[in-house]
C-alpha atoms as a PDB file:
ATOM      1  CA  UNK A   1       6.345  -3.626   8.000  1.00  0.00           C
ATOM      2  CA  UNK A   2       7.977  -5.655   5.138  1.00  0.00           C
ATOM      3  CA  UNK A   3       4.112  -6.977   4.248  1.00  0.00           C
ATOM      4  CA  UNK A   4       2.682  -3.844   4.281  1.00  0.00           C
ATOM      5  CA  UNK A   5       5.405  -2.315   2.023  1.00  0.00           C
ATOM      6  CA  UNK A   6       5.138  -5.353  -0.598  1.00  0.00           C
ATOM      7  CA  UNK A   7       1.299  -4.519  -0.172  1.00  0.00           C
ATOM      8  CA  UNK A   8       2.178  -1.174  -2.120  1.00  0.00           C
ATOM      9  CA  UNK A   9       4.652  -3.246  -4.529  1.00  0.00           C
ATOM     10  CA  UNK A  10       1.893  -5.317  -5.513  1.00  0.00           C
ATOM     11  CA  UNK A  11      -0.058  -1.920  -5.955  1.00  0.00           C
ATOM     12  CA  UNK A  12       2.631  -0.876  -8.103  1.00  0.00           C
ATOM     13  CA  UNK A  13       2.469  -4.611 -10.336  1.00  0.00           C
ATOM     14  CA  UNK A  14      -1.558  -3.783 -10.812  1.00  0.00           C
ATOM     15  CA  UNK A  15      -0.783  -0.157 -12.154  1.00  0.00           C
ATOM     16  CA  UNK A  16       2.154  -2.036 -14.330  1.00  0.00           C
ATOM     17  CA  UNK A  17       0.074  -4.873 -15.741  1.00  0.00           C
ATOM     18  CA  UNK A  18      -2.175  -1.803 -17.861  1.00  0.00           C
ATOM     19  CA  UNK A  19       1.048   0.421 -18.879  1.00  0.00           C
ATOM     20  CA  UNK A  20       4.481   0.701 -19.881  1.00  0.00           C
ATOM     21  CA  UNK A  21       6.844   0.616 -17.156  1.00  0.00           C
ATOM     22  CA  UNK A  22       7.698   4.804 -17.069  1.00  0.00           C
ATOM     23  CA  UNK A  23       3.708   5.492 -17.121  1.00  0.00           C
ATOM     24  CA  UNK A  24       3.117   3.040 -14.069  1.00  0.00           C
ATOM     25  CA  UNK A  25       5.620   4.289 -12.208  1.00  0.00           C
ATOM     26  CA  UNK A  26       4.545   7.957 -13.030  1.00  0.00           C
ATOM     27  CA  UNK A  27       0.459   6.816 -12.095  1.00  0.00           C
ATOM     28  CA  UNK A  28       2.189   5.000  -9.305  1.00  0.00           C
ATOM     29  CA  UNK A  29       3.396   8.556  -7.829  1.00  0.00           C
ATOM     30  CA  UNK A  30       0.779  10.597  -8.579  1.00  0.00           C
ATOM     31  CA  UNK A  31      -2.091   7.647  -7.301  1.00  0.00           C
ATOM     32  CA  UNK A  32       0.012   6.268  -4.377  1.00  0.00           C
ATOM     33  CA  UNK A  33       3.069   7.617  -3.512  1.00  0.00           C
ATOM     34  CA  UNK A  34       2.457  11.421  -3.489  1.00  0.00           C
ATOM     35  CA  UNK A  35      -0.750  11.113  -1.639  1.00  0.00           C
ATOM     36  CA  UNK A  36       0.616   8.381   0.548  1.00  0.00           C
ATOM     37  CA  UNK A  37       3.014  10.581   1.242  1.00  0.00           C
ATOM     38  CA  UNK A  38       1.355  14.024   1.985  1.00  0.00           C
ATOM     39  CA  UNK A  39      -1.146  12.123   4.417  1.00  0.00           C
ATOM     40  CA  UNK A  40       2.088  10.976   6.565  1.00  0.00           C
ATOM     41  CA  UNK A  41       3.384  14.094   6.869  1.00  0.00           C
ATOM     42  CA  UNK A  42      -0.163  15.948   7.359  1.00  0.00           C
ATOM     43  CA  UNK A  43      -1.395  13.627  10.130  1.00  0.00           C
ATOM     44  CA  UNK A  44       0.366  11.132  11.042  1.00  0.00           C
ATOM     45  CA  UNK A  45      -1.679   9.506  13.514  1.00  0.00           C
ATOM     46  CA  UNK A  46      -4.538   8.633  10.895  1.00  0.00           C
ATOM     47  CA  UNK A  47      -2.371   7.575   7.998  1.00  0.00           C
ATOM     48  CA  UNK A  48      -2.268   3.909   8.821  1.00  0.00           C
ATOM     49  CA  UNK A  49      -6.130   4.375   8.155  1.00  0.00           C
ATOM     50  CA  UNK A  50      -5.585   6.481   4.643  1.00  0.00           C
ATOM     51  CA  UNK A  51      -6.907   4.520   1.133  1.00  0.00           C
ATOM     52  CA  UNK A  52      -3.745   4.081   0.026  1.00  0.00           C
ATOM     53  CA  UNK A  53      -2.448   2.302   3.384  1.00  0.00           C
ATOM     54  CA  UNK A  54      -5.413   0.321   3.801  1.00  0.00           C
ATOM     55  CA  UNK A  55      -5.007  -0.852   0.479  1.00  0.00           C
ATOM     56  CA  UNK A  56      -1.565  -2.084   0.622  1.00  0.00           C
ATOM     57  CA  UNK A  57      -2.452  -3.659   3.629  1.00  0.00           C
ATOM     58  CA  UNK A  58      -5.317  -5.607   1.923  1.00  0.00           C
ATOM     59  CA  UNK A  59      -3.506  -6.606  -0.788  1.00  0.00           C
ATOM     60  CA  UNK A  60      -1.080  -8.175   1.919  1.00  0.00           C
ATOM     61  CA  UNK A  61      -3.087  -9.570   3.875  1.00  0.00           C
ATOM     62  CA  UNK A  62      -4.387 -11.144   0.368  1.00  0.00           C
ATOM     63  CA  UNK A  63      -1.082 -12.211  -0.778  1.00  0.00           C
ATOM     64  CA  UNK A  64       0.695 -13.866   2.463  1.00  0.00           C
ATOM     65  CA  UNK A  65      -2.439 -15.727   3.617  1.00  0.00           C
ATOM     66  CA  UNK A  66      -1.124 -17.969   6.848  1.00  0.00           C
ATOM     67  CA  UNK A  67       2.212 -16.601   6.129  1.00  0.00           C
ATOM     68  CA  UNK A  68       1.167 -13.279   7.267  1.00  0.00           C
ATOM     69  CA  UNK A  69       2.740 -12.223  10.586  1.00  0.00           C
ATOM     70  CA  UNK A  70       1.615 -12.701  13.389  1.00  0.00           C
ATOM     71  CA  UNK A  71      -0.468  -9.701  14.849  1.00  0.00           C
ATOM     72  CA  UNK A  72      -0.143  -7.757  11.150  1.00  0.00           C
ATOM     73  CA  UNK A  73      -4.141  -6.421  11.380  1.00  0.00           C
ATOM     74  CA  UNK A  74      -3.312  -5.074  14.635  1.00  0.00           C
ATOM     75  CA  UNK A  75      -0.771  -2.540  13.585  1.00  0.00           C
ATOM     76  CA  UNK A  76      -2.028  -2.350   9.841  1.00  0.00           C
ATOM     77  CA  UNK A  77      -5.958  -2.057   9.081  1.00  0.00           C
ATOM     78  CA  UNK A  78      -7.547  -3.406   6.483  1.00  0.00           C
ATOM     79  CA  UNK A  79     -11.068  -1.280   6.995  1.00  0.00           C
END
């Protein structure tokens, strides 16, 4: 879970590398975390399959490479 949640951090880092620190965080919430969000709480047994999940997960999978736990793709998709 600790991958997939630095998945959205490094989300977060690609918003912040194009804006000040107050305007990422406020795309970050409107882009990510809102929607993220909403689709948890509307239906939660599709959310691991939302965009904004799969793309966290991507970007995890991306970023830990063989340090990626063991079994990660099976609880977090990446399509």
């Amino acid at each position: 879970m600790l991958q997939h949640e630095y998945g959205h951090y490094l989300d977060f880092l690609s918003i912040l590398k194009k804006s000040s620190f107050v305007i990422a965080v406020i795309k970050y919430y409107i882009k990510i975390g809102l929607p993220s969000l909403f689709s948890a709480v509307k239906d939660k047994n599709n959310h691991k399959s939302f965009k904004t999940e799969i793309r966290a997960n991507k970007l995890a999978v991306k970023w830990f490479g063989k340090n990626l736990a063991s079994g990660f793709k099976d609880v977090y998709p990446v399509k």
